[in-house]
PDB file of N, CA and C in Angstrom:
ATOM      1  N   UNK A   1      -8.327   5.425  23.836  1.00  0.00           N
ATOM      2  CA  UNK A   1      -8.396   5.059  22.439  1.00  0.00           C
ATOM      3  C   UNK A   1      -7.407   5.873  21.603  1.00  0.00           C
ATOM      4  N   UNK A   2      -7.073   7.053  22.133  1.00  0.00           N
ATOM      5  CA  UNK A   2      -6.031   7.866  21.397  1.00  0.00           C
ATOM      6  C   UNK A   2      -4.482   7.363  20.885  1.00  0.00           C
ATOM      7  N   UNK A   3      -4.720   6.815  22.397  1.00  0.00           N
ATOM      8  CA  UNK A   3      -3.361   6.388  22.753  1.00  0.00           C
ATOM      9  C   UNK A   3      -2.995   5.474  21.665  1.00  0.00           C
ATOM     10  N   UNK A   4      -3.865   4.080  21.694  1.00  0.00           N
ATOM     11  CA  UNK A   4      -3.779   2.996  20.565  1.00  0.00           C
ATOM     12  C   UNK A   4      -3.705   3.958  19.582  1.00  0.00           C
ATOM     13  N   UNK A   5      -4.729   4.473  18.960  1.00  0.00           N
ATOM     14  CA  UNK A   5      -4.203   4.971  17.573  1.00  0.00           C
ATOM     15  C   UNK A   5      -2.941   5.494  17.004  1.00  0.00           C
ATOM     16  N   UNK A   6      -2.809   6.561  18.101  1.00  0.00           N
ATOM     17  CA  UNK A   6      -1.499   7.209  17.721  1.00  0.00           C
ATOM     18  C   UNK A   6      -0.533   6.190  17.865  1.00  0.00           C
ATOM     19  N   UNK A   7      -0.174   4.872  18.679  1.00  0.00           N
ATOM     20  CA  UNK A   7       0.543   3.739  18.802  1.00  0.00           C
ATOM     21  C   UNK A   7       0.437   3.106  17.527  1.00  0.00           C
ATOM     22  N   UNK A   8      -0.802   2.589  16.568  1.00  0.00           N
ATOM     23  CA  UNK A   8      -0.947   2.330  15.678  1.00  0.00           C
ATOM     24  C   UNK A   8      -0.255   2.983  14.269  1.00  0.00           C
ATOM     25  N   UNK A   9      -0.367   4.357  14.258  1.00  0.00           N
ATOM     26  CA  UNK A   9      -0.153   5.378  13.276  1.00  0.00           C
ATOM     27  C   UNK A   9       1.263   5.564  13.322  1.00  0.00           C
ATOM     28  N   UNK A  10       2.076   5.488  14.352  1.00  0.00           N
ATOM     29  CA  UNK A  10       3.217   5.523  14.414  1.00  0.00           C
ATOM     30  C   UNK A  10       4.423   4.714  14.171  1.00  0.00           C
ATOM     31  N   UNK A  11       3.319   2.967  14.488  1.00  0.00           N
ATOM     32  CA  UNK A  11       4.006   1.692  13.983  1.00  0.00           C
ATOM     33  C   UNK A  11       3.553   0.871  12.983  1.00  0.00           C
ATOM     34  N   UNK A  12       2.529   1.812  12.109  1.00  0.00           N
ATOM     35  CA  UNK A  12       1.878   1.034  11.264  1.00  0.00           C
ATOM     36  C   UNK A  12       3.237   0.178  10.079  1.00  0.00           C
ATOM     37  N   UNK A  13       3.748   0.552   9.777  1.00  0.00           N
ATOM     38  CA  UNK A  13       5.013  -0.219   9.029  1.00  0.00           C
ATOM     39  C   UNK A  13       5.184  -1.480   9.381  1.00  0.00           C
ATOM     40  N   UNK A  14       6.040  -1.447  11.104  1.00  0.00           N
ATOM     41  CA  UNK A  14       5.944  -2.541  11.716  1.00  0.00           C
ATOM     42  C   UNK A  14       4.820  -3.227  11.929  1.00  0.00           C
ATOM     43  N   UNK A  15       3.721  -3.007  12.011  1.00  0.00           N
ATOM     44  CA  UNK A  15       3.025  -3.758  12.397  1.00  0.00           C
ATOM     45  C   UNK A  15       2.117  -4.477  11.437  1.00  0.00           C
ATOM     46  N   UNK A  16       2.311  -3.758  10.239  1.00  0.00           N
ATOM     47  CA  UNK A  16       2.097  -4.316   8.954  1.00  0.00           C
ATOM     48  C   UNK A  16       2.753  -5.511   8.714  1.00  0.00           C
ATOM     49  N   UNK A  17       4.178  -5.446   8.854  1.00  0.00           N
ATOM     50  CA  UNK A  17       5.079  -6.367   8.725  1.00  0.00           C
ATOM     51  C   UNK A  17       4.786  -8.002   9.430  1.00  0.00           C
ATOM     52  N   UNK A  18       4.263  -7.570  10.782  1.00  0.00           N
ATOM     53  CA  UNK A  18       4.277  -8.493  11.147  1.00  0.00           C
ATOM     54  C   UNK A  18       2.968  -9.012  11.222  1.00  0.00           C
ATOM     55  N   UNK A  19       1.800  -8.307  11.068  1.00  0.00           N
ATOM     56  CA  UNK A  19       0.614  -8.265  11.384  1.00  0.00           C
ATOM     57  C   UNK A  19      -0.223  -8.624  10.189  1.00  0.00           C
ATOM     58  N   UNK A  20       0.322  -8.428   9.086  1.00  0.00           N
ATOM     59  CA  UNK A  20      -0.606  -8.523   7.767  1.00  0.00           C
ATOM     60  C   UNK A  20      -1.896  -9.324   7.710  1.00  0.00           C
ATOM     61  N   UNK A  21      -2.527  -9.345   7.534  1.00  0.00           N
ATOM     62  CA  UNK A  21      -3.994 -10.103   7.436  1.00  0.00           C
ATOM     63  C   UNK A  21      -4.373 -11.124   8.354  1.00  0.00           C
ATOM     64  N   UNK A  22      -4.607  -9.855   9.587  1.00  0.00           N
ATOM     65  CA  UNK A  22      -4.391 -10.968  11.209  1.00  0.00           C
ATOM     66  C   UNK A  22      -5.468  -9.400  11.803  1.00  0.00           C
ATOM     67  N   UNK A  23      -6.324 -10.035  12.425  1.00  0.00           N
ATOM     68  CA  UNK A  23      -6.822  -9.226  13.490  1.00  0.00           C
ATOM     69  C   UNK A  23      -5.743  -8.810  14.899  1.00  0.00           C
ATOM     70  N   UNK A  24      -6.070  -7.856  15.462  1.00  0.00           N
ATOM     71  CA  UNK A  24      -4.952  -7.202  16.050  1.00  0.00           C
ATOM     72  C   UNK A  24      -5.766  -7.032  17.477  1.00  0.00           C
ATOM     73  N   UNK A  25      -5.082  -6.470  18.431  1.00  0.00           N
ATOM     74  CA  UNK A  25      -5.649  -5.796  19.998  1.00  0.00           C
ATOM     75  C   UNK A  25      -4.953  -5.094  20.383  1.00  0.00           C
ATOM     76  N   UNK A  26      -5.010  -3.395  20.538  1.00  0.00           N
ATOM     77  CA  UNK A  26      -3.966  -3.092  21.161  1.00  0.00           C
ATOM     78  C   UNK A  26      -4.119  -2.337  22.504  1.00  0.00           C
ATOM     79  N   UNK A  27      -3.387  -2.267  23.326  1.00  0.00           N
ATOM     80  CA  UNK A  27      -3.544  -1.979  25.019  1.00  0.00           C
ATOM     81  C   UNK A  27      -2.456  -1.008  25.077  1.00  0.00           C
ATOM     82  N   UNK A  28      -2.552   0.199  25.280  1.00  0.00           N
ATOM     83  CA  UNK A  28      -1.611   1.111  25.273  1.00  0.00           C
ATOM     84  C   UNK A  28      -1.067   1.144  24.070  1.00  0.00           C
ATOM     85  N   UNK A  29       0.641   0.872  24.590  1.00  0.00           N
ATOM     86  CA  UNK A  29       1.502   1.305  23.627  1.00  0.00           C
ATOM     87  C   UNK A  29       2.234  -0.253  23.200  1.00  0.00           C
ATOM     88  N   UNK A  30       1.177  -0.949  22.687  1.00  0.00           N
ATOM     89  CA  UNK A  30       2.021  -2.720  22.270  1.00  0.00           C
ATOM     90  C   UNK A  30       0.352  -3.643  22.193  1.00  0.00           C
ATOM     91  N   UNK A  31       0.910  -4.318  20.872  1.00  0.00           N
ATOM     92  CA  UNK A  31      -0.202  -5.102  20.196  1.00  0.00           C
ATOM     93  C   UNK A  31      -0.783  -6.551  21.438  1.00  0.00           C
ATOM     94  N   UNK A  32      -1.417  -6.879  21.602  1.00  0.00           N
ATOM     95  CA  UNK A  32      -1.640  -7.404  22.798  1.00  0.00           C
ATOM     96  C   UNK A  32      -2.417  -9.331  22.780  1.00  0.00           C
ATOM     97  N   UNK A  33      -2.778  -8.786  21.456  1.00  0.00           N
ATOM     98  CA  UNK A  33      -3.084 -10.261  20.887  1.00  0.00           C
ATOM     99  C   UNK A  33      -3.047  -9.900  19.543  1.00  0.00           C
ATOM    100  N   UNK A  34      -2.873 -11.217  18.912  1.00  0.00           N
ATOM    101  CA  UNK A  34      -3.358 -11.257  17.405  1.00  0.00           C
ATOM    102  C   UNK A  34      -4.099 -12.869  16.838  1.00  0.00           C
ATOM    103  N   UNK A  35      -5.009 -12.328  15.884  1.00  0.00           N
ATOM    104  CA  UNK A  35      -5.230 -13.931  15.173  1.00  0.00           C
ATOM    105  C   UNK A  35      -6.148 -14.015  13.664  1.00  0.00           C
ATOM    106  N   UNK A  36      -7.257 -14.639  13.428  1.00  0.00           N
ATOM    107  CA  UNK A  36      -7.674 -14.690  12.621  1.00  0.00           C
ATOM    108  C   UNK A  36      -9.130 -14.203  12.299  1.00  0.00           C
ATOM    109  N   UNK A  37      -9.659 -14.406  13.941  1.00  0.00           N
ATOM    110  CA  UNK A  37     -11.002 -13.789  13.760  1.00  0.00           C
ATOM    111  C   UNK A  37     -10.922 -12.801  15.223  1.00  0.00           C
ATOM    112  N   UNK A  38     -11.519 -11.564  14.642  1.00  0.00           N
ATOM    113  CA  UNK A  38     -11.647 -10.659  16.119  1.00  0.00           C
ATOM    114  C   UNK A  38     -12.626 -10.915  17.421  1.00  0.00           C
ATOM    115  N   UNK A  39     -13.130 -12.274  17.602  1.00  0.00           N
ATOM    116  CA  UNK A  39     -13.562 -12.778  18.560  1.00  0.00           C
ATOM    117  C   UNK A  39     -12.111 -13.271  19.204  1.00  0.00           C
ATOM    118  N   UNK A  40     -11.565 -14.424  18.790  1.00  0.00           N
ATOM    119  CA  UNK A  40     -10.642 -14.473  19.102  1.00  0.00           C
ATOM    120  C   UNK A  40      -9.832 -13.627  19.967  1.00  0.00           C
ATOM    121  N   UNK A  41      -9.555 -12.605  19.080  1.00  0.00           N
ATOM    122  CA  UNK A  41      -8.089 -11.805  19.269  1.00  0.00           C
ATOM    123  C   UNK A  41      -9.143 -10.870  20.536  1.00  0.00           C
ATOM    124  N   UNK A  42     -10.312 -10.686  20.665  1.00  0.00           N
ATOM    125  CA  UNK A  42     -10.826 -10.156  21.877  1.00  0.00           C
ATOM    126  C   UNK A  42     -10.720 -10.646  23.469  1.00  0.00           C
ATOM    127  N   UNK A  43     -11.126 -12.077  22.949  1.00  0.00           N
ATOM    128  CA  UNK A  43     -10.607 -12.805  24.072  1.00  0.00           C
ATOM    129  C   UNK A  43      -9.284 -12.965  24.528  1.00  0.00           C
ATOM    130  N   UNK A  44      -9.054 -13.051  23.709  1.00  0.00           N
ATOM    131  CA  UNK A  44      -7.253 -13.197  24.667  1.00  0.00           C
ATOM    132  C   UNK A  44      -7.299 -12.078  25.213  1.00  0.00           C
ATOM    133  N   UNK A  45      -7.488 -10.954  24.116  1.00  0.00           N
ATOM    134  CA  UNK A  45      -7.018  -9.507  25.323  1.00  0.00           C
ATOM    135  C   UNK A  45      -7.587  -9.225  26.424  1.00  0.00           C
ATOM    136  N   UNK A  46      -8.489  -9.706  26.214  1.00  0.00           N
ATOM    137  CA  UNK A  46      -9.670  -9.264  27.420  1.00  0.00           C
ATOM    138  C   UNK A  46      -9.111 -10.505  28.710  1.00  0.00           C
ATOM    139  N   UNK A  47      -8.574 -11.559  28.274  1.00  0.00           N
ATOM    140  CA  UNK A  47      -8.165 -12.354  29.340  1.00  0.00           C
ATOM    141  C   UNK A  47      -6.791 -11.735  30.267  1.00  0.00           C
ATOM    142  N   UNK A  48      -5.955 -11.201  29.052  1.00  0.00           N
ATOM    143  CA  UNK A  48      -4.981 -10.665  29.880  1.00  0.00           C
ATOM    144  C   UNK A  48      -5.292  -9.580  30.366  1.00  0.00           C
ATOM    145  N   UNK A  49      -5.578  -8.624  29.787  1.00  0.00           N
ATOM    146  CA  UNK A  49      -6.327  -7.345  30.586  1.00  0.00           C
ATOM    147  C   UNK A  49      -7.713  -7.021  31.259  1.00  0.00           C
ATOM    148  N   UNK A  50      -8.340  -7.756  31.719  1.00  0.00           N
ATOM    149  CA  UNK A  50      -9.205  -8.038  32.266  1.00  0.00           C
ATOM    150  C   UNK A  50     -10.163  -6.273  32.341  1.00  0.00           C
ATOM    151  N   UNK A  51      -8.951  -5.706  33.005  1.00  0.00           N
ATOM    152  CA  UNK A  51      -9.655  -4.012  33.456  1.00  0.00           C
ATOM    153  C   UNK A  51      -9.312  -2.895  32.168  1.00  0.00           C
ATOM    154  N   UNK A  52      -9.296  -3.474  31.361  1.00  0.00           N
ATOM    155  CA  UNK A  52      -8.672  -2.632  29.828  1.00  0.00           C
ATOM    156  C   UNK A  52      -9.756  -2.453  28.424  1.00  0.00           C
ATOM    157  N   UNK A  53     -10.029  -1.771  28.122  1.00  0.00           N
ATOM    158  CA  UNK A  53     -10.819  -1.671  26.648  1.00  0.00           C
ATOM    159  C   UNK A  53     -10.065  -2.364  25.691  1.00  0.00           C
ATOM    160  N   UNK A  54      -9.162  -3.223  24.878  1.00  0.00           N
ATOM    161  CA  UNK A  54      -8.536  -3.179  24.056  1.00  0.00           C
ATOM    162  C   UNK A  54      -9.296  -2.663  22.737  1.00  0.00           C
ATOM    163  N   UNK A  55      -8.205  -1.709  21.756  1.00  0.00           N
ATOM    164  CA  UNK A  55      -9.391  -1.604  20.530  1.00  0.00           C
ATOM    165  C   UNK A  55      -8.641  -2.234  18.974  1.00  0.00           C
ATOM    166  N   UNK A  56      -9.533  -2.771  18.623  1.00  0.00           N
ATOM    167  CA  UNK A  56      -9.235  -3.894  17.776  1.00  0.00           C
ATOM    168  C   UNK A  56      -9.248  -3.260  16.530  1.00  0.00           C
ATOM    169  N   UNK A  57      -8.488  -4.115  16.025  1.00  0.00           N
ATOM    170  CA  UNK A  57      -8.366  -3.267  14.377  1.00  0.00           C
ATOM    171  C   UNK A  57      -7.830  -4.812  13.235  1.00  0.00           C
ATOM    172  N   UNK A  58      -8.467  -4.355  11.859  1.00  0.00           N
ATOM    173  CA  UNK A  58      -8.084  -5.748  11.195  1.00  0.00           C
ATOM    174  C   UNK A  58      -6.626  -4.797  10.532  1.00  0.00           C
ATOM    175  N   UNK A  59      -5.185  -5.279  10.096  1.00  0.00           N
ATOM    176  CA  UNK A  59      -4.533  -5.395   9.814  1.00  0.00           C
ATOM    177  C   UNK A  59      -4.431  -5.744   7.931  1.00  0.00           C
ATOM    178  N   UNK A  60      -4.040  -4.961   6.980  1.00  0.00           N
ATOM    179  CA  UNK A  60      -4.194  -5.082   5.878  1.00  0.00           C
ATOM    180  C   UNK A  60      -3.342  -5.885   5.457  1.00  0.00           C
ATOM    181  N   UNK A  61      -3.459  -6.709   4.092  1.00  0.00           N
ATOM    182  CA  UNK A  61      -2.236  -7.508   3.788  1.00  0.00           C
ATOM    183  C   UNK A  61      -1.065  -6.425   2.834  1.00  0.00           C
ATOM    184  N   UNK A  62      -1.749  -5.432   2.765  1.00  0.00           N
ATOM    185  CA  UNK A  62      -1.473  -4.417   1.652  1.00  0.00           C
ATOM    186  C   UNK A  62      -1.352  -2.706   2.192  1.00  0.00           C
ATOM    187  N   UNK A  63      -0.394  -1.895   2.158  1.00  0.00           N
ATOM    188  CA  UNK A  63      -0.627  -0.343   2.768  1.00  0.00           C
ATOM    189  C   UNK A  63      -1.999  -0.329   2.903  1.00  0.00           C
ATOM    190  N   UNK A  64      -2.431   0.465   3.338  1.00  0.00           N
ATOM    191  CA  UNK A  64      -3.688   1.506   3.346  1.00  0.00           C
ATOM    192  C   UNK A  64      -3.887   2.612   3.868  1.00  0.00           C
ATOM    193  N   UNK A  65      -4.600   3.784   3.243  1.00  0.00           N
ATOM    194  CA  UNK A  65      -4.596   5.072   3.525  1.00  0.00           C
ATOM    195  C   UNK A  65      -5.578   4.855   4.968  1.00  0.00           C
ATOM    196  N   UNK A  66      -5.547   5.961   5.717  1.00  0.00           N
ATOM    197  CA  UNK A  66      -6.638   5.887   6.452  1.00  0.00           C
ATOM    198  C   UNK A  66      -6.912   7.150   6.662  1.00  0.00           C
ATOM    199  N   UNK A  67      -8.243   7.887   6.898  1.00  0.00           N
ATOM    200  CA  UNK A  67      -8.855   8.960   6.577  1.00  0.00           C
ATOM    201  C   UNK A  67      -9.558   9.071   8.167  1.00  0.00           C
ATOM    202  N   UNK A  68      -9.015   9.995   9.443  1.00  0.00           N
ATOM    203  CA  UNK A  68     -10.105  10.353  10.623  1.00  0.00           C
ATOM    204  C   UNK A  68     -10.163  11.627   9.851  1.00  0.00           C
ATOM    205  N   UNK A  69     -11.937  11.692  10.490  1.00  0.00           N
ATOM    206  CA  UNK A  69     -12.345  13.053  10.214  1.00  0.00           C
ATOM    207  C   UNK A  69     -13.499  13.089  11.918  1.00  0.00           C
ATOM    208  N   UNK A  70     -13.789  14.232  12.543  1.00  0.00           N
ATOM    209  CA  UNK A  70     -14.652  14.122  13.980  1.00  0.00           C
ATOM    210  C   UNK A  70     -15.773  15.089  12.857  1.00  0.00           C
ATOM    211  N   UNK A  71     -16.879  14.163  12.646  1.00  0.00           N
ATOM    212  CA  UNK A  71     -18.047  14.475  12.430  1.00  0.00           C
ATOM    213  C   UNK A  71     -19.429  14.662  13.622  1.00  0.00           C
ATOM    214  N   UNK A  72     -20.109  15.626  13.393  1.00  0.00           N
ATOM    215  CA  UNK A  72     -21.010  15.705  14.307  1.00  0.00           C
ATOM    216  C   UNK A  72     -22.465  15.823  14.153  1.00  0.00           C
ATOM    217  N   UNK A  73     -23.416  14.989  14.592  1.00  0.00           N
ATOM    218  CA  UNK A  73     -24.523  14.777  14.379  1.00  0.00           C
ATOM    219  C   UNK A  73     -25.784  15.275  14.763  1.00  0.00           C
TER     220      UNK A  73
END
């Protein structure tokens, strides 16, 4: 899951660009499906990667800040 993020955080520009108000999948280091609803965009990934977690993320039409913090319970 690191991996995606930091893949995410690093191409968020691009992937804004192309991604804007589209559910996303990403598998490593490259977006792996995209579409409109994250059922969707699960299935595909999960079809091509069968042995893979993909972790899904919705795509803003607009920047957005994003805030990790590791809280503990």
């Amino acid at each position: 899951m690191k991996e995606e993020f930091d893949f995410y955080i690093k191409n968020s520009g691009e992937i804004n660009k192309q991604f804007g108000g589209k559910h996303i999948a990403i598998v490593g280091h490259k977006v792996v499906a995209s579409g409109d609803s994250a059922a969707e965009v699960l299935k595909t990934a999960k079809k091509k990667y069968p042995d893979k977690k993909p972790v899904l993320t919705y795509v803003p039409e607009k920047d957005t800040l994003v805030l990790v913090f590791n809280a503990r319970i």
